[in-house]
C-alpha atoms as a PDB file:
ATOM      1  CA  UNK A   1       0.000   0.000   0.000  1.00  0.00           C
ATOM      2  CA  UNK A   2       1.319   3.608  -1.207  1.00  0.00           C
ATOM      3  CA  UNK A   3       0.906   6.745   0.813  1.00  0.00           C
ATOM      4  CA  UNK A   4       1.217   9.627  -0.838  1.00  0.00           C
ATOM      5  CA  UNK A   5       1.366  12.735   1.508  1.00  0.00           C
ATOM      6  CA  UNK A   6       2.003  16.356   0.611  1.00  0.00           C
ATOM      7  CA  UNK A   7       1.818  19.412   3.218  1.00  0.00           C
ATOM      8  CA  UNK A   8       0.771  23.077   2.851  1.00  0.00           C
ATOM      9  CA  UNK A   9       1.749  26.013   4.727  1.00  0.00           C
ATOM     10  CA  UNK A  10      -0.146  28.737   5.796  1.00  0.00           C
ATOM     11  CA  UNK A  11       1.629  31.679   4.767  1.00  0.00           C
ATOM     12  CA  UNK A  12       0.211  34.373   7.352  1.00  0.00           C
ATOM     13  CA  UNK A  13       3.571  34.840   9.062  1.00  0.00           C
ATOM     14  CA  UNK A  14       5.550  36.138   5.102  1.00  0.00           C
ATOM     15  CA  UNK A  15       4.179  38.922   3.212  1.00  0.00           C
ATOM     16  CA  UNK A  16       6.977  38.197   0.437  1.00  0.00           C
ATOM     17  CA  UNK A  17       5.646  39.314  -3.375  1.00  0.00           C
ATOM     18  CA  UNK A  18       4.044  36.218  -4.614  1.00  0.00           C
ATOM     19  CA  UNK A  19       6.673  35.205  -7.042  1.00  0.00           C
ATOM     20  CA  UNK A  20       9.186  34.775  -4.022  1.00  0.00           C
ATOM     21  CA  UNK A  21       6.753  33.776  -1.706  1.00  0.00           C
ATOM     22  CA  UNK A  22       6.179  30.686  -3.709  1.00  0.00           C
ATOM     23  CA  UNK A  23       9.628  30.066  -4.662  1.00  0.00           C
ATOM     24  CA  UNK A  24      10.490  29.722  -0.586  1.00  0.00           C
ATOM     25  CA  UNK A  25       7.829  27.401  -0.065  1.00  0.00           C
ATOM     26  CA  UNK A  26       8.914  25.287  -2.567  1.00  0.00           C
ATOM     27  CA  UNK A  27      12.451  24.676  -1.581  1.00  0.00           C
ATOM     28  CA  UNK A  28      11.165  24.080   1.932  1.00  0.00           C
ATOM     29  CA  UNK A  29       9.647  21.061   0.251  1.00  0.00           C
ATOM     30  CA  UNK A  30       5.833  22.138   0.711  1.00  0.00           C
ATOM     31  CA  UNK A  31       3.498  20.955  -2.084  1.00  0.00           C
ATOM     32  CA  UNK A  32       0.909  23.886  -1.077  1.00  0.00           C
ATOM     33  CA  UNK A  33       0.072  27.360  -0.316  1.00  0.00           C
ATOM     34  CA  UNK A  34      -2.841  28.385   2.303  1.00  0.00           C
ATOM     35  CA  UNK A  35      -2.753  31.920   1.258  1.00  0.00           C
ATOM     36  CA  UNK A  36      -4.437  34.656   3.335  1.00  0.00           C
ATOM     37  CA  UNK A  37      -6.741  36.911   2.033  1.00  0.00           C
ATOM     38  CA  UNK A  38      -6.774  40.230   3.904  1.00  0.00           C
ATOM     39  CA  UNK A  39      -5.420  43.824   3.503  1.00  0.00           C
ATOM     40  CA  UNK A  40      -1.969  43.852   3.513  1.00  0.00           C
ATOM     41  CA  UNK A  41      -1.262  40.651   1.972  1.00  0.00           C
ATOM     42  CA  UNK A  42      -0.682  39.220  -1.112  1.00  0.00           C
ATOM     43  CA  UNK A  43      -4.377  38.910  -1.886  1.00  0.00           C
ATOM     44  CA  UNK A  44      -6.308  41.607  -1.154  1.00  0.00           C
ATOM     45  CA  UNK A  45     -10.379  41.008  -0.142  1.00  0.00           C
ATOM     46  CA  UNK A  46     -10.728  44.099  -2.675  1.00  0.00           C
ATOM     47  CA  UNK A  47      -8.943  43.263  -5.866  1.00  0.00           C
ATOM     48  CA  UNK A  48      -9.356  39.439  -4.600  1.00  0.00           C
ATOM     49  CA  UNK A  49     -10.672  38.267  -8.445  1.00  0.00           C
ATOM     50  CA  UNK A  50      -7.580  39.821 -10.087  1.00  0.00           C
ATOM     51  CA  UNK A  51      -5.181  39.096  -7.181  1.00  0.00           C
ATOM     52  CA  UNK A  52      -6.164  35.005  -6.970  1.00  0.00           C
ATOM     53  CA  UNK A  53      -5.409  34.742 -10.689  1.00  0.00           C
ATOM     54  CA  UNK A  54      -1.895  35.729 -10.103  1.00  0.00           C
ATOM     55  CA  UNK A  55      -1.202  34.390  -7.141  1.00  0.00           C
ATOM     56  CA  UNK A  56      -2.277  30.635  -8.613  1.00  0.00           C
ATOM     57  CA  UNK A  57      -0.149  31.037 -11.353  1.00  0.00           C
ATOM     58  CA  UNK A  58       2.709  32.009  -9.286  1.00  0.00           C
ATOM     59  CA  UNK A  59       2.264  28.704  -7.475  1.00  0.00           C
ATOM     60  CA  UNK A  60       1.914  26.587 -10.776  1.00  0.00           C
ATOM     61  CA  UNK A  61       4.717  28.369 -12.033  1.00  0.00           C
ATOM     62  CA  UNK A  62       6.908  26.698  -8.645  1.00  0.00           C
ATOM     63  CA  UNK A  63       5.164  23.801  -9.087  1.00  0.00           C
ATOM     64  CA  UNK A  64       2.716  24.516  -5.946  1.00  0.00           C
ATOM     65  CA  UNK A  65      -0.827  23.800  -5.863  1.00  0.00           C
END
């Protein structure tokens, strides 16, 4: 029988542009991003449509889901 585990982090604690934000989590061998959304993060509740769009291709782009 296989197990196949991944873990997230919840990024709360870095407010790193998303790019490098998702870069970091990947080379400290997360598979996953719990991303906040509130002001002064990454995601914004505001501009949340636009900002999510980014920010999930900046994870794809590091191989992050």
């Amino acid at each position: 029988m296989s197990h196949n585990v991944s873990f997230t982090v919840f990024t709360k604690a870095w407010k790193s542009p998303l790019g490098e934000l998702a870069r970091m989590v990947r080379e400290l061998g997360f598979a996953g991003i719990e991303l906040p959304v509130r002001p002064g993060y990454q995601v914004e509740p505001a501009r949340m449509a636009d900002d999510l769009v980014v920010a999930v291709k900046a994870f794809a782009d590091e191989g992050l889901k």
